[in-house]
Protein backbone atom coordinates (compact mmCIF):
# COMPACT_ATOMS: atom_id res chain seq x y z
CA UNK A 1 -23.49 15.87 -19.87
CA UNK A 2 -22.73 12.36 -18.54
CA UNK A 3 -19.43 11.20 -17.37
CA UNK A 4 -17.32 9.56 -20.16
CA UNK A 5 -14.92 7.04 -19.42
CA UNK A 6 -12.32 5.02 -21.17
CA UNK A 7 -12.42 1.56 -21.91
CA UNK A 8 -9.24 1.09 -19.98
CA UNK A 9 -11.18 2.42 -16.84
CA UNK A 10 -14.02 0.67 -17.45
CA UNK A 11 -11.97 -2.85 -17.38
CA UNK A 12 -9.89 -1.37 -14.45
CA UNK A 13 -13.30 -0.97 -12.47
CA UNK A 14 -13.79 -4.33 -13.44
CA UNK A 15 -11.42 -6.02 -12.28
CA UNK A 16 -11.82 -4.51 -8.65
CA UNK A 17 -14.91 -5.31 -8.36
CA UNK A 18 -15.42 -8.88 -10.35
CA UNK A 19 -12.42 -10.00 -9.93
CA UNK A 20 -10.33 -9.13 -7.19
CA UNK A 21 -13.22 -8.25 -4.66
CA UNK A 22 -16.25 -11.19 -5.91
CA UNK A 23 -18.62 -8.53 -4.97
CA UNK A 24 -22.10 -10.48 -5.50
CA UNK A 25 -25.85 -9.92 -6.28
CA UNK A 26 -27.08 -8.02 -3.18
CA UNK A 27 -24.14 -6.98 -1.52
CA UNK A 28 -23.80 -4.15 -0.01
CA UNK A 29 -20.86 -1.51 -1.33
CA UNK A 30 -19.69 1.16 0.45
CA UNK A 31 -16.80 3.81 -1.32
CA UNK A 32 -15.63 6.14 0.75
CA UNK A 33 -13.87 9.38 -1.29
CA UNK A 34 -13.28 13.13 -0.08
CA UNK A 35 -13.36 16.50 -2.60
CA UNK A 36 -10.15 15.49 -4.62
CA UNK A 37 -11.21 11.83 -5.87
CA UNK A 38 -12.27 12.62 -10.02
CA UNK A 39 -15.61 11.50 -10.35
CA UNK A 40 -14.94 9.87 -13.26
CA UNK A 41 -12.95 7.14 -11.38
CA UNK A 42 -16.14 6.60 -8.92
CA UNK A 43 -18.66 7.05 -11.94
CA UNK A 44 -16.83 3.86 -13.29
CA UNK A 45 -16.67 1.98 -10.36
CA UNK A 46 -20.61 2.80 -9.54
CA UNK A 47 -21.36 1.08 -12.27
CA UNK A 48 -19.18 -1.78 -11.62
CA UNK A 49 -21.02 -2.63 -8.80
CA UNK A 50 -24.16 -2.26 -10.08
CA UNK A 51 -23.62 -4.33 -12.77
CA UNK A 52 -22.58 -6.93 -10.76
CA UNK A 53 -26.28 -6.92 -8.91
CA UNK A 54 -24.79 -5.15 -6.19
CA UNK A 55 -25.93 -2.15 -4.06
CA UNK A 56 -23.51 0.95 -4.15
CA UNK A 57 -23.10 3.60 -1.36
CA UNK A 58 -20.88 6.73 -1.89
CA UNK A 59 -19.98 8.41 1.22
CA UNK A 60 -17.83 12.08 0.42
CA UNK A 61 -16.06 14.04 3.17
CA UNK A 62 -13.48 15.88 3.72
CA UNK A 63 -9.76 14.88 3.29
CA UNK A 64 -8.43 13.50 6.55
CA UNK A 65 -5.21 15.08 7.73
CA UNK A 66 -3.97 12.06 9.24
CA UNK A 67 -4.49 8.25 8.70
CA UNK A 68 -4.75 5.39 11.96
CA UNK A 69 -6.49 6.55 14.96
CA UNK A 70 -5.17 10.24 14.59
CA UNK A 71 -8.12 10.38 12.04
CA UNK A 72 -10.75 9.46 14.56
CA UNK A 73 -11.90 13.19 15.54
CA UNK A 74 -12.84 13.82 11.68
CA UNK A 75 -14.53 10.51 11.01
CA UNK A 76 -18.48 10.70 11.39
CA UNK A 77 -20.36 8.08 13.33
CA UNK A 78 -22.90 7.44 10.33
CA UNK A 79 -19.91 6.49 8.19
CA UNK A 80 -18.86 3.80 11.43
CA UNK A 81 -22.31 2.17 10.90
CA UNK A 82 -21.91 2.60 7.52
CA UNK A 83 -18.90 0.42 7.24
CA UNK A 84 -19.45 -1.89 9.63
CA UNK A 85 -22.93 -2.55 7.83
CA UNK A 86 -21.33 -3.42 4.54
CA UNK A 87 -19.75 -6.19 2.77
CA UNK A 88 -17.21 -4.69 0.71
CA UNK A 89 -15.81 -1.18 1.91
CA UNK A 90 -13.42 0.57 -1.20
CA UNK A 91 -11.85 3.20 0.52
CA UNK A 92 -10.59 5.92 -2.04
CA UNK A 93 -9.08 8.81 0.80
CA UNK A 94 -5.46 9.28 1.02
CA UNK A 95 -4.92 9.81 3.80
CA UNK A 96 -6.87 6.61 4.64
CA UNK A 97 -9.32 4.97 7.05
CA UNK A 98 -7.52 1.33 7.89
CA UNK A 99 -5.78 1.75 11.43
CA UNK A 100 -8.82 4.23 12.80
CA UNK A 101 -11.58 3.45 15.10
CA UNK A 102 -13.72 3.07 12.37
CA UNK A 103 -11.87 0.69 10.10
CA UNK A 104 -11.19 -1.43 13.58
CA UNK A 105 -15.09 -1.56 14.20
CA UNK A 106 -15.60 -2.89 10.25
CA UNK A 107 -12.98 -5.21 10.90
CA UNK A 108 -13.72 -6.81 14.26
CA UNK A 109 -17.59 -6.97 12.67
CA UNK A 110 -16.61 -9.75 10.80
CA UNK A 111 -18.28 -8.69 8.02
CA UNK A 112 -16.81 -6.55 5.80
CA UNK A 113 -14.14 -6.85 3.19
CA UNK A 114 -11.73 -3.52 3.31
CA UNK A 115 -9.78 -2.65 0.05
CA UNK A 116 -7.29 0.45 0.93
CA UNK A 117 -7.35 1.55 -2.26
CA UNK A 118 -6.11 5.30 -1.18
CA UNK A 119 -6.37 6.76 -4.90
CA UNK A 120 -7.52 9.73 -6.00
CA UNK A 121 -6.80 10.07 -9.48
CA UNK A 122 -8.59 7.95 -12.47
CA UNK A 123 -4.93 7.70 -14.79
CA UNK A 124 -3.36 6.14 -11.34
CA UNK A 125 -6.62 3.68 -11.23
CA UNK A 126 -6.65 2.62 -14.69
CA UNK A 127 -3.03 1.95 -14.83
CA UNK A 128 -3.13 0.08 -11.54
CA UNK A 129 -5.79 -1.94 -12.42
CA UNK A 130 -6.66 -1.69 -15.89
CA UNK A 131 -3.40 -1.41 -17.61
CA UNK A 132 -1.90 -5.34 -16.82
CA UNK A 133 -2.96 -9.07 -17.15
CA UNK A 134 -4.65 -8.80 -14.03
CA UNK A 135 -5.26 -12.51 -13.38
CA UNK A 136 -1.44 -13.09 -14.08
CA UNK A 137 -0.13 -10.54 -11.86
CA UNK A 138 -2.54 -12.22 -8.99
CA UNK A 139 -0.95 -15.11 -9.48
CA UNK A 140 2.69 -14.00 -9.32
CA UNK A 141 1.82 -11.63 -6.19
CA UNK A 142 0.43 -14.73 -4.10
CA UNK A 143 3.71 -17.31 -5.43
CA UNK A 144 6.03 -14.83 -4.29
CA UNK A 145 4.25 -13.88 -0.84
CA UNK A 146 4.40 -17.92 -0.50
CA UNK A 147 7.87 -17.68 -0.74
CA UNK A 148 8.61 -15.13 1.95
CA UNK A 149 6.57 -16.57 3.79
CA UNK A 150 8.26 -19.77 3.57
CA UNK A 151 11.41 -17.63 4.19
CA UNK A 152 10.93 -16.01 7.65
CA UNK A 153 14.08 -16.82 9.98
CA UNK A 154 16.59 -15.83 7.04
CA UNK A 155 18.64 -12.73 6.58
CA UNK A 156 17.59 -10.29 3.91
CA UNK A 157 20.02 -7.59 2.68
CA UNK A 158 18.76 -4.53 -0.04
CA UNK A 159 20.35 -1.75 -1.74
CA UNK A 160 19.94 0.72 -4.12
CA UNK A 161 22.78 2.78 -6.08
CA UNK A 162 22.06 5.86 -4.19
CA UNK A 163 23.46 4.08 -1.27
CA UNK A 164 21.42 2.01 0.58
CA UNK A 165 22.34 -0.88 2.57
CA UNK A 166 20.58 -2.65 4.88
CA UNK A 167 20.03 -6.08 6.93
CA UNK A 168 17.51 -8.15 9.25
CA UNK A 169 15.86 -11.03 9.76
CA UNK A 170 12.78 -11.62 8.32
CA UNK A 171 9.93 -12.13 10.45
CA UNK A 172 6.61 -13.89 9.77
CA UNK A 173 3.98 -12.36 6.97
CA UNK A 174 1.20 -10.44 8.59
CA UNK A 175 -1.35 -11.25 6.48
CA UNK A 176 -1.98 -13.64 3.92
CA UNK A 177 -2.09 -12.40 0.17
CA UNK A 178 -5.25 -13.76 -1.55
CA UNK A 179 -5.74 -14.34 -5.52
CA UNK A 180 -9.36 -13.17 -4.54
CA UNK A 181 -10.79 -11.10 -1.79
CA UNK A 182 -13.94 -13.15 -0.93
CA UNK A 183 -13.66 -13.36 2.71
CA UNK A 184 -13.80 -10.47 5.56
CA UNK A 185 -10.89 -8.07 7.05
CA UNK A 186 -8.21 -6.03 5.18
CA UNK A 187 -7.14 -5.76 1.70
CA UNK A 188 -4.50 -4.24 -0.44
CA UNK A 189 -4.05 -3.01 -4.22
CA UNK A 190 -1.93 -5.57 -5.64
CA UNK A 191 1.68 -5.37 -7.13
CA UNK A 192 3.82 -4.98 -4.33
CA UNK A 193 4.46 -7.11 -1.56
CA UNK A 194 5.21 -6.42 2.19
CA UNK A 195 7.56 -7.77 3.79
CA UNK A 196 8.60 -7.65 7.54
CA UNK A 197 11.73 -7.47 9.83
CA UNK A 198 12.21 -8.42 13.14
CA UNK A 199 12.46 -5.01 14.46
CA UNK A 200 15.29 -4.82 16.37
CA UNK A 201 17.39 -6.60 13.78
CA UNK A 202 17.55 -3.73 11.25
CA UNK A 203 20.68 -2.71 10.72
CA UNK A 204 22.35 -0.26 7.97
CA UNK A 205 21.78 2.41 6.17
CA UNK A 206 18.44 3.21 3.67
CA UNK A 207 18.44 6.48 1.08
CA UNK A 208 14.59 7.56 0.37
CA UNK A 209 13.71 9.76 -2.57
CA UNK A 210 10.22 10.19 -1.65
CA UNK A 211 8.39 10.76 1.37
CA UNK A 212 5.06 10.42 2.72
CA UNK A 213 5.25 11.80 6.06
CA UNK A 214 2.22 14.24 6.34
CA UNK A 215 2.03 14.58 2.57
CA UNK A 216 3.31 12.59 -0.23
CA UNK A 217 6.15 13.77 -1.97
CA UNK A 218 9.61 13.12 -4.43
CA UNK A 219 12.28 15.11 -2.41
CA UNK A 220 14.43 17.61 -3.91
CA UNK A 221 17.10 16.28 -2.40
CA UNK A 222 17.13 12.37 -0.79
CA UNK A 223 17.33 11.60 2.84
CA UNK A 224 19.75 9.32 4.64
CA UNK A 225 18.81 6.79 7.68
CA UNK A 226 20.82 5.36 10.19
CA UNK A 227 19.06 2.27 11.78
CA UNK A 228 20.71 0.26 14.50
CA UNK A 229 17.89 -1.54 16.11
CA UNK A 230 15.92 1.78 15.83
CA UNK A 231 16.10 4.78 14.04
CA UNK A 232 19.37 6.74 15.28
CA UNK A 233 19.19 9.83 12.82
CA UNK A 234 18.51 10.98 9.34
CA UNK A 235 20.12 13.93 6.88
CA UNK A 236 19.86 14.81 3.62
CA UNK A 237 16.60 16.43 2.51
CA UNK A 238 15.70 20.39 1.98
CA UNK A 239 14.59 22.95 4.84
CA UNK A 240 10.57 21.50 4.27
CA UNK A 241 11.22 18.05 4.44
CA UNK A 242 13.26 17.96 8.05
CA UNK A 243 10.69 19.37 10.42
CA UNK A 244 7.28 17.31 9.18
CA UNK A 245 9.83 13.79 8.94
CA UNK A 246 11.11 14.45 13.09
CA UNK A 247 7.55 15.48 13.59
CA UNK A 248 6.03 12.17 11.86
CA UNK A 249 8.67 9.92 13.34
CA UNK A 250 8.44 10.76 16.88
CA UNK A 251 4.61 11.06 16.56
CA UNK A 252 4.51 7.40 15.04
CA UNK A 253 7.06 5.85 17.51
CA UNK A 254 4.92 6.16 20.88
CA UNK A 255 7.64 7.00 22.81
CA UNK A 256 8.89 10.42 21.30
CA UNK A 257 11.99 8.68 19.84
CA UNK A 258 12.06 7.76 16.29
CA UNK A 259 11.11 4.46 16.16
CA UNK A 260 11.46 1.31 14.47
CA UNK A 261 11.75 0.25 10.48
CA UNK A 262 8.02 -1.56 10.63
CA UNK A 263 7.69 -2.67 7.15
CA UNK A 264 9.95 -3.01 3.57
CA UNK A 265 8.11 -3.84 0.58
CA UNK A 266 8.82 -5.08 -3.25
CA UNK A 267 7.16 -3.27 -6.36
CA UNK A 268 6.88 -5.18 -9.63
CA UNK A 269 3.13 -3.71 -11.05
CA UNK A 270 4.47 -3.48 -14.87
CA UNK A 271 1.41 -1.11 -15.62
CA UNK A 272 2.61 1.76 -13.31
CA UNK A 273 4.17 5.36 -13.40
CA UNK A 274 6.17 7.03 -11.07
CA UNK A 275 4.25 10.23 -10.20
CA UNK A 276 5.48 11.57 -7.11
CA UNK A 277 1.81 12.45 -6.75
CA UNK A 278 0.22 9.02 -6.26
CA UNK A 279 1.81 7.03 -3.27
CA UNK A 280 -0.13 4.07 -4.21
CA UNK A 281 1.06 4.20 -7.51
CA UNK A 282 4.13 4.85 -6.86
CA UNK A 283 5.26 2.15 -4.56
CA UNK A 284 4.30 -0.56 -7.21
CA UNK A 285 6.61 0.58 -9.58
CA UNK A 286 9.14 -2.35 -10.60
CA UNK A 287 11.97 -2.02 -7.84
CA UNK A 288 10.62 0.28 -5.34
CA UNK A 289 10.26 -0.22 -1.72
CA UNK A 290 8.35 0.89 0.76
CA UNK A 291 9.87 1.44 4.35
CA UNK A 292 7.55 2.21 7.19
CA UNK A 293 8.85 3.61 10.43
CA UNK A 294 7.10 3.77 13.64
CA UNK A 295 4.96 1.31 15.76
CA UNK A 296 3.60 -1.33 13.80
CA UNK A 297 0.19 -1.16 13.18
CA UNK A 298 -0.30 -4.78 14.69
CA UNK A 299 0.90 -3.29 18.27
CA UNK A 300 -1.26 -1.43 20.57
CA UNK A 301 -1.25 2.58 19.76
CA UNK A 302 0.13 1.58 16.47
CA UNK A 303 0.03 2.74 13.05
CA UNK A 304 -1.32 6.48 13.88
CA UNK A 305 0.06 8.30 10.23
CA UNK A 306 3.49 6.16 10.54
CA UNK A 307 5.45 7.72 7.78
CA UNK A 308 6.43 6.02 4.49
CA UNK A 309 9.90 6.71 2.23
CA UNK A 310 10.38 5.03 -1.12
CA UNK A 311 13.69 3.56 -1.88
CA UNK A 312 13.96 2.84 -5.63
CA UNK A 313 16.04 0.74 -7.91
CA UNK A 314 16.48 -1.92 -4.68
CA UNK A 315 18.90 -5.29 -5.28
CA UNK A 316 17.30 -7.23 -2.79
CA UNK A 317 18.74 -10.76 -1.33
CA UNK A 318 16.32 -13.47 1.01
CA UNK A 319 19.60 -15.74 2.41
CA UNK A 320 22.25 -16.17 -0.25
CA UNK A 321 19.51 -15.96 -3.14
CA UNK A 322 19.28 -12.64 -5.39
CA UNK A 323 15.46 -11.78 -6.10
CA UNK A 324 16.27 -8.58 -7.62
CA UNK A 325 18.97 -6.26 -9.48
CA UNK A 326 18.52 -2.70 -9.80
CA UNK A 327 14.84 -3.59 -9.59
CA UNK A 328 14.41 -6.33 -12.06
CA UNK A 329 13.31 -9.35 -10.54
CA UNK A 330 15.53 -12.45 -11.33
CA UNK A 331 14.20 -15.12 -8.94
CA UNK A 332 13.81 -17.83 -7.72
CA UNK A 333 13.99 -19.47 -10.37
CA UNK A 334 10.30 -20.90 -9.89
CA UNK A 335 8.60 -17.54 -10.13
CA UNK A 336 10.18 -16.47 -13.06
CA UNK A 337 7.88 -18.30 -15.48
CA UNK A 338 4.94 -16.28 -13.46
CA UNK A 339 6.54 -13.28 -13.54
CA UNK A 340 7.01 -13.45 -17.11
CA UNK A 341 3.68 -14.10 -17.60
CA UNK A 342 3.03 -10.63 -16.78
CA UNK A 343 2.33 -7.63 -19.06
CA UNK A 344 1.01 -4.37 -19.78
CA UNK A 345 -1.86 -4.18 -21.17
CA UNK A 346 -3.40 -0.60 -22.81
């Protein structure tokens, strides 16, 4: 019987492939997936690509245990040559390719454009790219990494009613958020938007509720860091959730210790769930954030499976303006017609 998809899949496979990635007659498409991704979801986005005149590889293997470099062992050097070969690389695995030897080699070949998609589920897919005014949510993720951009040098401050508060200065943007993904190197699912501190300025305290350390996870109970600089401790969580988070920590830092807050984010994706199931998913949720802790990918040894909490709910401040409350956005003022603009769409 012959896979049968909705229409809200077939517009979500769509707009990856049209609109956010431009893939174009002849290119070559390469969608890496291991036993858990639902056919269905890669059925859909097959025939995206062929559709749009382009040619479609599907490479299956095994889940990887780890993400970054600590995945090298289990990657295969056909899917290298693979990758590097290709134009437009969707990678499906959670745990993920980007930061291995691999991903590096695709990315230094100057060819390839890399989406980290890192979602295995088609109800996740369709909702994150299906289920919203996808052109207006484009436009209101690139104004408002313009504005942080704009913005590095001031002091940030977030919180969240469980407890969390926390400073530092905000550092440049890493990488430049594009409306559409026509040109080579690395690529995100939109609706959310890193944003990064000068490491050594964090300061405060920050109360997760879930975890991806070497799975992804709600938490029965939260957990509680203290970050002076680096990492000084944690508490809070249940008996399973202490020994993987040391374990993840010191393994991300480089130096045994537990590292450095590497990267906050903001969530505002008004077509998303919270499924403790689906990190991807989950940290584009209206008010979440993000917090990786580690090295930073961007450093030598770096991002090798840093681990990921989720803060949700955040009130977040850039200087002495309020961008959000409880998770609502509220400005600046200029992005609020664009973020308005944006809607759900079933």
């Amino acid at each position: 019987m012959p896979i049968l998809t909705s229409h809200r899949l077939n517009r979500a496979a769509d707009a990856l492939v049209v609109r956010h990635f431009a893939v174009r007659p002849g290119e070559t498409v390469v969608m890496t997936a291991d036993p858990r991704t639902e056919a269905e979801m890669l059925d859909a986005v097959v025939g995206a690509v062929v559709r749009a005149g382009a040619k479609p590889l599907l490479a299956i293997a095994p889940q990887l245990p780890f993400q970054g470099h600590l995945a090298d062992p289990y990657v295969s050097d056909a899917l290298t040559a693979a990758v590097v070969a290709s134009d437009v690389w969707f990678d499906f695995c959670f745990p993920y390719h980007a930061g291995s030897a691999a991903h590096d080699a695709a990315m230094t070949g100057g060819r390839c454009r890399y989406a980290l998609i890192a979602t295995a589920r088609a109800e996740s897919f369709e909702r994150l790219y299906g289920n919203v005014d996808f052109g207006a949510m484009m436009k209101f993720n690139v104004a408002l990494a313009e504005f942080l951009a704009e913005a590095a040098g001031r002091e940030v401050r977030f919180t969240c009613p469980l407890g969390t508060d926390v400073r530092f200065t905000l550092d440049a943007l890493k990488s430049k958020r594009l409306e559409v993904c026509d040109r080579p190197g690395m690529h995100t699912v939109p609706g959310t938007q890193a944003f990064y501190p000068v490491k050594e300025s964090v300061r405060g305290t920050i109360v997760i509720q879930a975890l991806f350390d070497e799975y992804h996870r709600p938490l029965r109970r939260p957990i509680t860091i203290e970050v002076d600089g680096k990492i000084k401790g944690f508490s809070g969580g249940q008996a399973e959730d202490r020994p993987s988070f040391d374990r993840a920590l010191r393994r991300a830092s480089g130096t045994g210790d537990y590292g450095y807050f590497i990267h906050f984010t903001f969530g505002f994706h008004p077509g998303t769930l919270f499924t403790g199931a689906n990190f991807i998913e989950d940290i584009r949720v209206p008010g979440s954030n993000a917090i990786g802790m580690g090295l930073p990918w961007w450093e030598p040894g770096g991002g090798e499976n840093h681990p990921d909490g989720i803060v949700l709910d955040q009130s977040l401040w850039v200087g002495d303006e309020k961008i959000a409350e409880d998770g609502r956005f509220v400005g600046p003022a200029a992005l609020l017609p664009l973020y308005a603009a944006m809607t759900r769409v079933l």
